[in-house]
N, C-alpha and C. Protein backbone atom coordinates (compact mmCIF):
# COMPACT_ATOMS: atom_id res chain seq x y z
N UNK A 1 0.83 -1.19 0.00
CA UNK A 1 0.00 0.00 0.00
C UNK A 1 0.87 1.25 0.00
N UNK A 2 0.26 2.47 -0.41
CA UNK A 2 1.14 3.19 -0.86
C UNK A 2 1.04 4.50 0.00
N UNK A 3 1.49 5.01 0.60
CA UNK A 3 1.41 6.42 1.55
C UNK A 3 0.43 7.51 0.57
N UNK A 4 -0.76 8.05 1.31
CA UNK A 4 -1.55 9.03 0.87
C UNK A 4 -1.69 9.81 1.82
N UNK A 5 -1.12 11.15 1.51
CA UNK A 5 -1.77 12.29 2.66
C UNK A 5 -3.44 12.02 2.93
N UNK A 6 -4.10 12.14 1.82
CA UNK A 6 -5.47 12.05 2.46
C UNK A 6 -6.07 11.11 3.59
N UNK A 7 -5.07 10.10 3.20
CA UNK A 7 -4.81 8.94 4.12
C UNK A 7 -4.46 9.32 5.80
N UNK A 8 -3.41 9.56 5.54
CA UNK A 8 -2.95 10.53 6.22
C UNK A 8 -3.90 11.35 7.43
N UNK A 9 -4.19 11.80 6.70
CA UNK A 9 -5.77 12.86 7.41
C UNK A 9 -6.65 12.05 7.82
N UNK A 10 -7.30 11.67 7.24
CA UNK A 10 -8.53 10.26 7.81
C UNK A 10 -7.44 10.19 9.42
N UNK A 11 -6.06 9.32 9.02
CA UNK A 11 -6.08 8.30 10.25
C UNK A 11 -5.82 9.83 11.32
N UNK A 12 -5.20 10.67 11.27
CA UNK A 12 -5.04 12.04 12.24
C UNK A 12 -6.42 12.05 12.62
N UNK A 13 -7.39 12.62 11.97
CA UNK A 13 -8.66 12.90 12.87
C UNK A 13 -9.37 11.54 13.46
N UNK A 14 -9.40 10.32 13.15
CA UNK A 14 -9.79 9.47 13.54
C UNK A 14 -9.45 9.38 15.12
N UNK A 15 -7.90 9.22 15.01
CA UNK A 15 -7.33 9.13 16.67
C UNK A 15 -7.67 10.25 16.75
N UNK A 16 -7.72 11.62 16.40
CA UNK A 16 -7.91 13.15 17.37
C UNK A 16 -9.25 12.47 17.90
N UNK A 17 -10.25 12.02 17.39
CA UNK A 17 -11.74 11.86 18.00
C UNK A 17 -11.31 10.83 19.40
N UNK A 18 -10.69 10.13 18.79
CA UNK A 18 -10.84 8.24 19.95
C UNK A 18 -10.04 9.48 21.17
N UNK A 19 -8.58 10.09 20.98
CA UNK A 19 -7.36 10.33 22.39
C UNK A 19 -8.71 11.28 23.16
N UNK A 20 -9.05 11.97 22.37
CA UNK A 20 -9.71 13.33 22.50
C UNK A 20 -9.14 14.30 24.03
N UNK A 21 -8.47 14.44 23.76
CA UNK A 21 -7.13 15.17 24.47
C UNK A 21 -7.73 16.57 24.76
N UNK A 22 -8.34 17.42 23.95
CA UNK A 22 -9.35 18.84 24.83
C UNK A 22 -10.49 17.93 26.00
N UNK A 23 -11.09 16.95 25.35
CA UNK A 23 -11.62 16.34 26.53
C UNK A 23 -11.51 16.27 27.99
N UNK A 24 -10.22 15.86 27.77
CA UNK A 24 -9.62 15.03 28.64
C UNK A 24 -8.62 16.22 29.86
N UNK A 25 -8.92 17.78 29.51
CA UNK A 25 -7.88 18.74 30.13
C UNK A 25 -8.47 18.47 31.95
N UNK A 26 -9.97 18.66 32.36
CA UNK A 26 -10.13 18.38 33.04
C UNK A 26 -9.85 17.83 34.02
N UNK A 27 -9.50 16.22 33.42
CA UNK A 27 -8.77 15.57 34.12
C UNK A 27 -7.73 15.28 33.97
N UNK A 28 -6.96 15.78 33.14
CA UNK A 28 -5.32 16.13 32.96
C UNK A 28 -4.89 16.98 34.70
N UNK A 29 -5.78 18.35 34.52
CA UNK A 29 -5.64 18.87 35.41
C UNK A 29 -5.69 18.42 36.90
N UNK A 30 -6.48 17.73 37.15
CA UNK A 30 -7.08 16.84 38.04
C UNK A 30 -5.13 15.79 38.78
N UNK A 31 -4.76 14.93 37.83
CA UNK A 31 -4.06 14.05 38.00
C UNK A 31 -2.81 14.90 37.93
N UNK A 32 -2.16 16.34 37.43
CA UNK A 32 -1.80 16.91 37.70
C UNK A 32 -0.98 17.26 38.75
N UNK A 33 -2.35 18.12 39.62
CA UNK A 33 -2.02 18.40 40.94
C UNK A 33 -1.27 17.17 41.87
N UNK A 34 -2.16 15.84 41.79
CA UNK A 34 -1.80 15.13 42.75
C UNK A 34 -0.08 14.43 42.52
N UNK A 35 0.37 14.76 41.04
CA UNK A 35 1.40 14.23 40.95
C UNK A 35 2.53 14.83 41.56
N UNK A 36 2.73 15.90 42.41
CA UNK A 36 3.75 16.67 43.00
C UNK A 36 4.82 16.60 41.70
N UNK A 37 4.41 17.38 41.02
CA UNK A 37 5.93 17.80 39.88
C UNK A 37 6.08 17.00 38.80
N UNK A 38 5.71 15.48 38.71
CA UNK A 38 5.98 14.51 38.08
C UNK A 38 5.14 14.23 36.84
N UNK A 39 4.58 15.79 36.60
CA UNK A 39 3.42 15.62 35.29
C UNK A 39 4.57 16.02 34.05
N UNK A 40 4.90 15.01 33.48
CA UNK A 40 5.71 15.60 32.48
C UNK A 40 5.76 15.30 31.18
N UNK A 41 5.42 16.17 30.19
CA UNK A 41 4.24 16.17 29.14
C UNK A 41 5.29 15.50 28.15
N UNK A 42 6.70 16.26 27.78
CA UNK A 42 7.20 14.94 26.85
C UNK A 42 7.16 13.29 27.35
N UNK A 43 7.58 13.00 28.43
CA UNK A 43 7.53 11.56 29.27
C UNK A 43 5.95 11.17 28.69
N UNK A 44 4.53 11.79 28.95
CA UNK A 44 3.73 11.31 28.87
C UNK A 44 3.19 10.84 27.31
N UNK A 45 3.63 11.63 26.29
CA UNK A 45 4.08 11.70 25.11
C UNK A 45 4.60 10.61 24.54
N UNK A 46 5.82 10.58 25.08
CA UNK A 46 6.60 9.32 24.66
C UNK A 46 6.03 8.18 25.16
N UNK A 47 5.71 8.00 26.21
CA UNK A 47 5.23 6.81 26.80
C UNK A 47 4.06 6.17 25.73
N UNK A 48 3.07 7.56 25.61
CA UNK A 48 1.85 6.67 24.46
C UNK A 48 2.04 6.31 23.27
N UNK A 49 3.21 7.20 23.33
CA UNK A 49 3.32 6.75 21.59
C UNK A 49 4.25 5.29 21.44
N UNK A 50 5.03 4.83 22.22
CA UNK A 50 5.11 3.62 22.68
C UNK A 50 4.50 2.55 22.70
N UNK A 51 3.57 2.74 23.26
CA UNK A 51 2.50 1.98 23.49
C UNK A 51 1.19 1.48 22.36
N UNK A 52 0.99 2.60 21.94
CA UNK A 52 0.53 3.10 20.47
C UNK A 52 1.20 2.21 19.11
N UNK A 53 3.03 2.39 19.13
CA UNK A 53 3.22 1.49 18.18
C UNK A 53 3.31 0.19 18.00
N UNK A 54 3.64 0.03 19.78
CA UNK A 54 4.07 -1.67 19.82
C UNK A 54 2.15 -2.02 19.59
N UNK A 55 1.11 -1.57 20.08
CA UNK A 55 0.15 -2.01 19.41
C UNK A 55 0.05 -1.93 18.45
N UNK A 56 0.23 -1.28 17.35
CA UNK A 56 0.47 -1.17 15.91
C UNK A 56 0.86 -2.43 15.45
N UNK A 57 2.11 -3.02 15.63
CA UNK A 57 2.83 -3.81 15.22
C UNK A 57 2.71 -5.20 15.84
N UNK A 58 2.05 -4.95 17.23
CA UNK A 58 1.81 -6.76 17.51
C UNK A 58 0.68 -7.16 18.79
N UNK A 59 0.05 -5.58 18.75
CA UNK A 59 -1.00 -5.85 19.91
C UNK A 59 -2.36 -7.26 19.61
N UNK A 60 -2.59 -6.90 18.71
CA UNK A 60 -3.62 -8.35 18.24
C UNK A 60 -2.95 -9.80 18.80
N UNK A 61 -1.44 -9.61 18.30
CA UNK A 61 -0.93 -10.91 18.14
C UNK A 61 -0.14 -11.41 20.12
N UNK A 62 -0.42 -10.04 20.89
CA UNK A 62 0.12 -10.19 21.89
C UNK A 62 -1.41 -10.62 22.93
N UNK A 63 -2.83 -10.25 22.03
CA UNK A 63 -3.57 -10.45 22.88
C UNK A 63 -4.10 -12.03 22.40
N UNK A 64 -3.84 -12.69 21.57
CA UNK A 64 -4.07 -14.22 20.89
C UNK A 64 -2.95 -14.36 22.11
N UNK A 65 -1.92 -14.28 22.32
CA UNK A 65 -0.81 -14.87 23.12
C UNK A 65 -1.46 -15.22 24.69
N UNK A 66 -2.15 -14.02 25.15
CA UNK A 66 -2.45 -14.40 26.51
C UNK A 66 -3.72 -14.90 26.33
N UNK A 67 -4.87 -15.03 24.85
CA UNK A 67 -5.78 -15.86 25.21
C UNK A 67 -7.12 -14.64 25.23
N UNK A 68 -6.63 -13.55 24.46
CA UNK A 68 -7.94 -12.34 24.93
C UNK A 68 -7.95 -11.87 24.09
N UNK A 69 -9.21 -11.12 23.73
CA UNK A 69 -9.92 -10.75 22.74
C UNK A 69 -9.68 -9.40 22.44
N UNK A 70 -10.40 -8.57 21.55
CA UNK A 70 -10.39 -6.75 22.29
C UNK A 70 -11.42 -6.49 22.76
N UNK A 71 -12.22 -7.23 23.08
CA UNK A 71 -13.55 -6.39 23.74
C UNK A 71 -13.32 -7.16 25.52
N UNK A 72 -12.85 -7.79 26.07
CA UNK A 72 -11.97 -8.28 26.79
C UNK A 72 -11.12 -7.25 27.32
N UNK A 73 -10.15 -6.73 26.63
CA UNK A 73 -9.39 -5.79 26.95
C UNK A 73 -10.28 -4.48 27.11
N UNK A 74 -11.35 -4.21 25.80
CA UNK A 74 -11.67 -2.89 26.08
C UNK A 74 -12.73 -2.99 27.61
N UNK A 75 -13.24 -3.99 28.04
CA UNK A 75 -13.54 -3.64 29.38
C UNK A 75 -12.80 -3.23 30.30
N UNK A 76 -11.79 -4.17 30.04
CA UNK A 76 -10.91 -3.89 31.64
C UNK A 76 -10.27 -2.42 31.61
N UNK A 77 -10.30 -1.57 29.86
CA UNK A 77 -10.26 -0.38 29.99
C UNK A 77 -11.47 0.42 30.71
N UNK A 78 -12.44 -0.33 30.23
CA UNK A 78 -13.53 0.68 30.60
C UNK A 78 -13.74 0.26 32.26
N UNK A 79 -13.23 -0.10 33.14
CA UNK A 79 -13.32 -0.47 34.43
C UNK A 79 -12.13 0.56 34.80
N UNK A 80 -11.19 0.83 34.17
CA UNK A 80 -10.47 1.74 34.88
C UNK A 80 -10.88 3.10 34.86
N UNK A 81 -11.82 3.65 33.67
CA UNK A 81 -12.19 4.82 33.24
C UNK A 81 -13.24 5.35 34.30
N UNK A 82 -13.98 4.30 34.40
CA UNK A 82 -15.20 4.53 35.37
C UNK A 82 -14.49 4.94 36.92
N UNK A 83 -13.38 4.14 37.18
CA UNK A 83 -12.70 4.69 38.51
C UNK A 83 -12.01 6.05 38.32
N UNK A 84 -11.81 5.82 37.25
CA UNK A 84 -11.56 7.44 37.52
C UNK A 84 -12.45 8.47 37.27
N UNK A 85 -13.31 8.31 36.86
CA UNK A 85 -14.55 9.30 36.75
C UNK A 85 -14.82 9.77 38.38
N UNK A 86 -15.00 7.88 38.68
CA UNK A 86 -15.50 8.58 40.21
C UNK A 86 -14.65 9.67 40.95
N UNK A 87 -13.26 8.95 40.84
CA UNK A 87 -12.28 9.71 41.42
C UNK A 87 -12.52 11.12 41.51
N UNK A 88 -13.27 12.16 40.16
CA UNK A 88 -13.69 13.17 39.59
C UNK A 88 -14.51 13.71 40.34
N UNK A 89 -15.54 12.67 40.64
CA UNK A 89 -16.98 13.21 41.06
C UNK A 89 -17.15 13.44 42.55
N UNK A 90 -16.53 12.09 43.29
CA UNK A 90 -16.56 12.56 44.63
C UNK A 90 -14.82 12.70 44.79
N UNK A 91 -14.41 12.87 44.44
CA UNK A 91 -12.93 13.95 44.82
C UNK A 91 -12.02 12.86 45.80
N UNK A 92 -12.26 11.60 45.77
CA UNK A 92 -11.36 10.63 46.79
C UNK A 92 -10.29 10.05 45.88
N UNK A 93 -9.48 9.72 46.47
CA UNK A 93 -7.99 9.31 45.51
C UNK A 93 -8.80 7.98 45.71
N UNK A 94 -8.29 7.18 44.32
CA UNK A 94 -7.92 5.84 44.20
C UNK A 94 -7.27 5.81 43.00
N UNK A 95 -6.84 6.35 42.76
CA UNK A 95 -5.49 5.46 41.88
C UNK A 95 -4.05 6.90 43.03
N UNK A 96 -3.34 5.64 43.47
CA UNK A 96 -2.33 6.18 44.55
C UNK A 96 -1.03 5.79 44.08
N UNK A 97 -0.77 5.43 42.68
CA UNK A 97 0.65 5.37 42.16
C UNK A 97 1.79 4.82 43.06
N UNK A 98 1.21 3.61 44.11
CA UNK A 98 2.59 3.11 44.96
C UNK A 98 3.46 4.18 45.49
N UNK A 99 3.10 5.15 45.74
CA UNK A 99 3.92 6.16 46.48
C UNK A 99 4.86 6.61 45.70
N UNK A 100 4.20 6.68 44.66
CA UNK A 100 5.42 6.96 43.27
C UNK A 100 4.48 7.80 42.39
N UNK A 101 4.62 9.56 42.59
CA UNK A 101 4.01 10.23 41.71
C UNK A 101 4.50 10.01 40.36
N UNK A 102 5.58 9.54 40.08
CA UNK A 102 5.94 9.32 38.34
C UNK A 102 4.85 8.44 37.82
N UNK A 103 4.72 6.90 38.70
CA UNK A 103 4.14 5.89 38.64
C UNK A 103 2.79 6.30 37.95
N UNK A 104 1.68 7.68 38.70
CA UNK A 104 0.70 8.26 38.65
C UNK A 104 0.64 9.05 37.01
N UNK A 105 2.01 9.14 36.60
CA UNK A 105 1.62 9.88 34.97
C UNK A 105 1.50 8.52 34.16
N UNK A 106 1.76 7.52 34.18
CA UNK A 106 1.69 6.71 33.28
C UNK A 106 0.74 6.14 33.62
N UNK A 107 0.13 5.41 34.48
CA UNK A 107 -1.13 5.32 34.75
C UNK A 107 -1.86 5.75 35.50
N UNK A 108 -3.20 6.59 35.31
CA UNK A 108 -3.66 6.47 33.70
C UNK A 108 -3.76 7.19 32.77
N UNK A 109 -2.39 8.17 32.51
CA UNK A 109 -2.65 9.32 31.64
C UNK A 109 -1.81 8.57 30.36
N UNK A 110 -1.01 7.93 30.57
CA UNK A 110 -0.43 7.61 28.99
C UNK A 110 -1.27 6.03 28.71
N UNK A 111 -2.02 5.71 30.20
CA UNK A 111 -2.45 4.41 29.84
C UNK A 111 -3.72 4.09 30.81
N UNK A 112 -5.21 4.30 30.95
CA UNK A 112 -6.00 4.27 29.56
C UNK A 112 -5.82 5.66 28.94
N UNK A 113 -5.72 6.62 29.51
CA UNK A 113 -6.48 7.96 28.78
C UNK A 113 -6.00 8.24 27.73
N UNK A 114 -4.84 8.38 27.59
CA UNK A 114 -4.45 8.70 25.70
C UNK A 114 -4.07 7.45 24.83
N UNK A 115 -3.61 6.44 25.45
CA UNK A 115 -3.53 5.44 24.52
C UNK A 115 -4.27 4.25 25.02
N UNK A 116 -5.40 4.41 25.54
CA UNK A 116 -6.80 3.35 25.98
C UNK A 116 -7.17 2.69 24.59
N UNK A 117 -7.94 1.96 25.56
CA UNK A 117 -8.13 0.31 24.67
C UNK A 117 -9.12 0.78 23.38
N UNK A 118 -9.68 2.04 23.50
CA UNK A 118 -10.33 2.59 22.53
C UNK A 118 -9.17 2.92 21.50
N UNK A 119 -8.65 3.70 21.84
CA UNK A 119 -7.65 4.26 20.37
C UNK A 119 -6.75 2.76 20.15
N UNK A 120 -6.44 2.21 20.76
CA UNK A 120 -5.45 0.65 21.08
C UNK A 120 -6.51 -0.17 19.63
N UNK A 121 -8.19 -0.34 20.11
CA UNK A 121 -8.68 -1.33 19.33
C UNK A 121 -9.29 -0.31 17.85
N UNK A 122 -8.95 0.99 17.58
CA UNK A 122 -9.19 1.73 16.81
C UNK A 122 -7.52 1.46 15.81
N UNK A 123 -6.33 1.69 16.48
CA UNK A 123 -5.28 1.50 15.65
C UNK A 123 -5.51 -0.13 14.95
N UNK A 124 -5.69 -1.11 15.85
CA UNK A 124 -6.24 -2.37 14.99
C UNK A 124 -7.34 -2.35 13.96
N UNK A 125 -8.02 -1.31 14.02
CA UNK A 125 -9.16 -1.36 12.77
C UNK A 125 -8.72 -0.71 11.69
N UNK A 126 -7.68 0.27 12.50
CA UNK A 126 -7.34 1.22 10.80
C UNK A 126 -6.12 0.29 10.24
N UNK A 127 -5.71 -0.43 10.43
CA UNK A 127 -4.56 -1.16 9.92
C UNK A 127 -5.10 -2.28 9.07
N UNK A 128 -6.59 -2.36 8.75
CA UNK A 128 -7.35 -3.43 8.03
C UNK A 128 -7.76 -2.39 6.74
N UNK A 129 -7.28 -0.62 6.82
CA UNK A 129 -7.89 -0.46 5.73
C UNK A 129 -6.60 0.49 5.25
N UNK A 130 -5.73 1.47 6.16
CA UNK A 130 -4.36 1.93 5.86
C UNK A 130 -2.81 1.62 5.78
N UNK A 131 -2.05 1.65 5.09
CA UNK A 131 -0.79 1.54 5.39
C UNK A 131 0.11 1.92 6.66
N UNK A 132 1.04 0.87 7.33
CA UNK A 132 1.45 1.23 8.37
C UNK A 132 2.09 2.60 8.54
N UNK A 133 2.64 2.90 7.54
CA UNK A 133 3.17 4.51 7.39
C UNK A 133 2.33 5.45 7.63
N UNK A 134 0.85 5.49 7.34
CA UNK A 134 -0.08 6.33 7.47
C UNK A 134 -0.54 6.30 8.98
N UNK A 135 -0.52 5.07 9.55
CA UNK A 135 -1.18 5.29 11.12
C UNK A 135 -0.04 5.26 11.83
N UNK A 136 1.23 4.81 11.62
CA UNK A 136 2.25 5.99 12.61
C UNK A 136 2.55 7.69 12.50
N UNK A 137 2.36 8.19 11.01
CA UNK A 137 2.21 9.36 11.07
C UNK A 137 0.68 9.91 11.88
N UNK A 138 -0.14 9.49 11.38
CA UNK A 138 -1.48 9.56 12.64
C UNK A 138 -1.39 9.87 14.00
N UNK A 139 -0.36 8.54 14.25
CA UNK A 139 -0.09 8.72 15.85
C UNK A 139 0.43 9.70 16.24
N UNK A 140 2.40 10.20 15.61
CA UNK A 140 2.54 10.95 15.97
C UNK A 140 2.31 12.33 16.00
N UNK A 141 1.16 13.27 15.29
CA UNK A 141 0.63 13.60 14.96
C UNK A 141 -0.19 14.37 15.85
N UNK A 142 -1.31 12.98 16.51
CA UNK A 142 -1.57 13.32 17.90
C UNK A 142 -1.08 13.32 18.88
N UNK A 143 0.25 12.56 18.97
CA UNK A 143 1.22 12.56 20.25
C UNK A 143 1.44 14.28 19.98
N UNK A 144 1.77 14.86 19.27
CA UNK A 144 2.41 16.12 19.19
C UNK A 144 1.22 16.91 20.00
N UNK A 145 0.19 17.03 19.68
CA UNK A 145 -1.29 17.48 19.80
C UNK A 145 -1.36 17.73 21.92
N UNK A 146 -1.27 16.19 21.22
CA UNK A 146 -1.27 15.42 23.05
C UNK A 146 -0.34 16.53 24.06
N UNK A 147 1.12 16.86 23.50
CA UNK A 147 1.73 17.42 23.69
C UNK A 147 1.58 18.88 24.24
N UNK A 148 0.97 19.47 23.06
CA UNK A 148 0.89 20.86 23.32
C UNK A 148 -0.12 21.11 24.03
N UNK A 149 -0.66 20.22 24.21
CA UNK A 149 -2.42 20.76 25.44
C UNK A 149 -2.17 20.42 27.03
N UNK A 150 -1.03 19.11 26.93
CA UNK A 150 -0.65 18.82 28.40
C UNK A 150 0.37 19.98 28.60
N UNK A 151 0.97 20.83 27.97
CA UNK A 151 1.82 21.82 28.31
C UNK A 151 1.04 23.08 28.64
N UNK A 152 0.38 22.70 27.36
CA UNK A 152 -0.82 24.28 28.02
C UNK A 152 -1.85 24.23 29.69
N UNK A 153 -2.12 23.35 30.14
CA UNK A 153 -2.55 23.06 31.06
C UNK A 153 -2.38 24.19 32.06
N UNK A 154 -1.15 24.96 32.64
CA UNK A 154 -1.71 26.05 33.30
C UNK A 154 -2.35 27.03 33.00
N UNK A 155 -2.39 27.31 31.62
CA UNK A 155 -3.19 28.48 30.86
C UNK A 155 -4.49 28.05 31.08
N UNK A 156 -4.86 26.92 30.97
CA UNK A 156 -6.26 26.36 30.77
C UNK A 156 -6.82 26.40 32.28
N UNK A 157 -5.76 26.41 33.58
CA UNK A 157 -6.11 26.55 35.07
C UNK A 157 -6.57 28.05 34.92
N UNK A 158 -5.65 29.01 34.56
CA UNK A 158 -5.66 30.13 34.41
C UNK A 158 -7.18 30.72 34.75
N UNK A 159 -7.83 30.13 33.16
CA UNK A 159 -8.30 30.48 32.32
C UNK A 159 -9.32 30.29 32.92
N UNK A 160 -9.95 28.93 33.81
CA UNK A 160 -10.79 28.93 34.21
C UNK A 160 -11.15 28.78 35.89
N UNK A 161 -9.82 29.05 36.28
CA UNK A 161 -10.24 29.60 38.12
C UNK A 161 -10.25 28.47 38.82
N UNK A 162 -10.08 28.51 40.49
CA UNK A 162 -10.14 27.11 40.85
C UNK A 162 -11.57 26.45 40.78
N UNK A 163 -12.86 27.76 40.84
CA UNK A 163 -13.89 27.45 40.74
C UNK A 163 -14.45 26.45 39.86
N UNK A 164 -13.84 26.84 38.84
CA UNK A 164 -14.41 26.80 36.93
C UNK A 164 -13.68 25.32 36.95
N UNK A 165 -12.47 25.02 37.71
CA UNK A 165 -11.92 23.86 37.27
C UNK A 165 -12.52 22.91 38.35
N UNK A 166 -13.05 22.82 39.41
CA UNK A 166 -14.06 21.59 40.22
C UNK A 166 -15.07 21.67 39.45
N UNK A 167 -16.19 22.72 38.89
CA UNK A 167 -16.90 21.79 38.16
C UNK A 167 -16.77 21.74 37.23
N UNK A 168 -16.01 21.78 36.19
CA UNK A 168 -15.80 20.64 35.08
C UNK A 168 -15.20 19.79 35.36
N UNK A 169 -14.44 19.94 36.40
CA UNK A 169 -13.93 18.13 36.40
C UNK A 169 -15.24 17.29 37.18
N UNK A 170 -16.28 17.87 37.75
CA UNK A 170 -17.74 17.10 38.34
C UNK A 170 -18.13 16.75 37.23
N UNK A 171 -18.29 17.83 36.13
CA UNK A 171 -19.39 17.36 34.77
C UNK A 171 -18.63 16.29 34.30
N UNK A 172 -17.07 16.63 33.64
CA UNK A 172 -16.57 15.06 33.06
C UNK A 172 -16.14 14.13 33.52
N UNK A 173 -16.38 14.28 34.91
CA UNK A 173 -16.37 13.20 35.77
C UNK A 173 -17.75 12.17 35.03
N UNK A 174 -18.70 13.43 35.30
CA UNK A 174 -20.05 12.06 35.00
C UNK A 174 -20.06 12.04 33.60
N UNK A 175 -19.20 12.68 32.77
CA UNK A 175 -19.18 12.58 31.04
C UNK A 175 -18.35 10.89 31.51
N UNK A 176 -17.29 11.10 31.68
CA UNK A 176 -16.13 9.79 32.23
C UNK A 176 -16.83 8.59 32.49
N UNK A 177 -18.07 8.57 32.94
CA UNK A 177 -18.48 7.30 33.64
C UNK A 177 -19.53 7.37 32.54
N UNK A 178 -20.10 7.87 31.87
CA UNK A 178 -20.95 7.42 30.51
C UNK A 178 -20.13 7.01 29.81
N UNK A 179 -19.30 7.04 29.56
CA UNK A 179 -18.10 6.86 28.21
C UNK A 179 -17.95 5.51 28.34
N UNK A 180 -17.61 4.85 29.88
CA UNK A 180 -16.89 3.81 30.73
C UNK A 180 -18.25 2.94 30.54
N UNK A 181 -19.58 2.91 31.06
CA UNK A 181 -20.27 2.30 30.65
C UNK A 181 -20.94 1.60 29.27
N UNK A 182 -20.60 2.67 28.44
CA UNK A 182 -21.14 2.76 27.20
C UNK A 182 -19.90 1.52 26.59
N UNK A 183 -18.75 2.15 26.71
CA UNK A 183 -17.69 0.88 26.27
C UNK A 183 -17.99 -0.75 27.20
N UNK A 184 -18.39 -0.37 28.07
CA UNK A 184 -18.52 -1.57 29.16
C UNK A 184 -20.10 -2.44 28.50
N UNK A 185 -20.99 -1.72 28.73
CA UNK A 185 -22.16 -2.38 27.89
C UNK A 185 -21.75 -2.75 26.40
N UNK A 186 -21.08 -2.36 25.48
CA UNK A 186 -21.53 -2.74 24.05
C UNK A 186 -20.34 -3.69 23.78
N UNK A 187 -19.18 -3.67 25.37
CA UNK A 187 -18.39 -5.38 25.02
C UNK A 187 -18.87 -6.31 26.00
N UNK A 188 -19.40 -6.07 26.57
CA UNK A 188 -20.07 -7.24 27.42
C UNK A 188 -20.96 -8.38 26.93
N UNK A 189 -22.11 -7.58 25.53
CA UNK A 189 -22.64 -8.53 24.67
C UNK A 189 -21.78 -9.83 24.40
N UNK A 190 -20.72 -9.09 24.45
CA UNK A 190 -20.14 -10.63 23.51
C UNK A 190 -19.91 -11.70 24.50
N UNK A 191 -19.72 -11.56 25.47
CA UNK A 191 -19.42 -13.02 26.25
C UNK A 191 -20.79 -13.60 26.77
N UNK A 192 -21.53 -12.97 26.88
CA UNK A 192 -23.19 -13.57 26.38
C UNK A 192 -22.94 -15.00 25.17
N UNK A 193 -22.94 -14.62 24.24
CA UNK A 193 -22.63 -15.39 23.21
C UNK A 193 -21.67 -16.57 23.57
């Protein structure tokens, strides 16, 4: 297959929709604070896009290995999403990074939130219709994206006060736990079957 910008474009906005990274400032901000210093936007960057390619290149074949499916996986994403929604809504820590605020940027900001089992089982679908050249430029693309909004993050505190920033992180808290269900209900069908 042959590299097409238009191509190109498709797979960029596809992942801009799945990372959805303005979404997600809320609780960028949120996981932020609690990391004492350790929010660090190239690290978080690199980490997804990591993660991002080795799924590219052998996530299907790593989940046949342990015996699991993607709707399998995309629950156990959507079980982490929902904890953190709550985390959002009533304001109690549970994800506590082992006493390791670094621990706390990688999960779950490089892992579910920007490179979750959604964009994870989305890079497996676009690889059934694009060239691998086209959905690593995709990726990095949005890693860059990813980039410049986790940097902007105090502008965006700024911008909206400590007020302005508890409740939106209440509203996408409960946006967070629709998202988490919605993925949770429409893979659950399948083990019915």
């Amino acid at each position: 297959m042959r590299f097409q910008f238009d191509h190109l474009l498709t797979v960029t906005f596809t992942l801009f929709a799945v990372i959805d990274a303005l979404g997600s400032i809320p609780l960028f901000i949120s996981i932020k604070e609690k990391s004492k210093g350790q929010f660090n936007a190239k690290k978080i960057s690199i980490i997804s896009g990591i993660i991002m390619i080795v799924f590219l290149f052998a996530g299907q074949q790593f989940l046949d290995l342990l015996g699991l499916d993607i709707k399998s996986f995309a629950v156990a994403g959507s079980i982490v999403l929902f904890l953190l929604g709550l985390e959002m809504i009533l304001g109690h820590e549970i994800f506590k990074g082992d006493n390791n605020p670094e621990l706390g940027v990688i999960v779950p900001v490089a892992f579910p939130l920007i490179a979750g089992s959604a964009t994870l089982t989305t890079i497996i679908s676009l690889k059934a219709i694009y060239s691998q050249l086209e959905i690593i430029g995709g990726i990095l693309l949005n890693l860059f994206f990813v980039y410049i909004v986790i940097t902007s993050l105090r502008w965006f505190e700024k911008m909206l006060g400590p007020g302005g920033i508890i409740a939106v992180r209440k509203i996408f808290g409960v946006i967070l736990l629709a998202i988490a269900v919605k993925i949770f209900s429409s893979n659950m069908g399948a083990f019915g079957s």
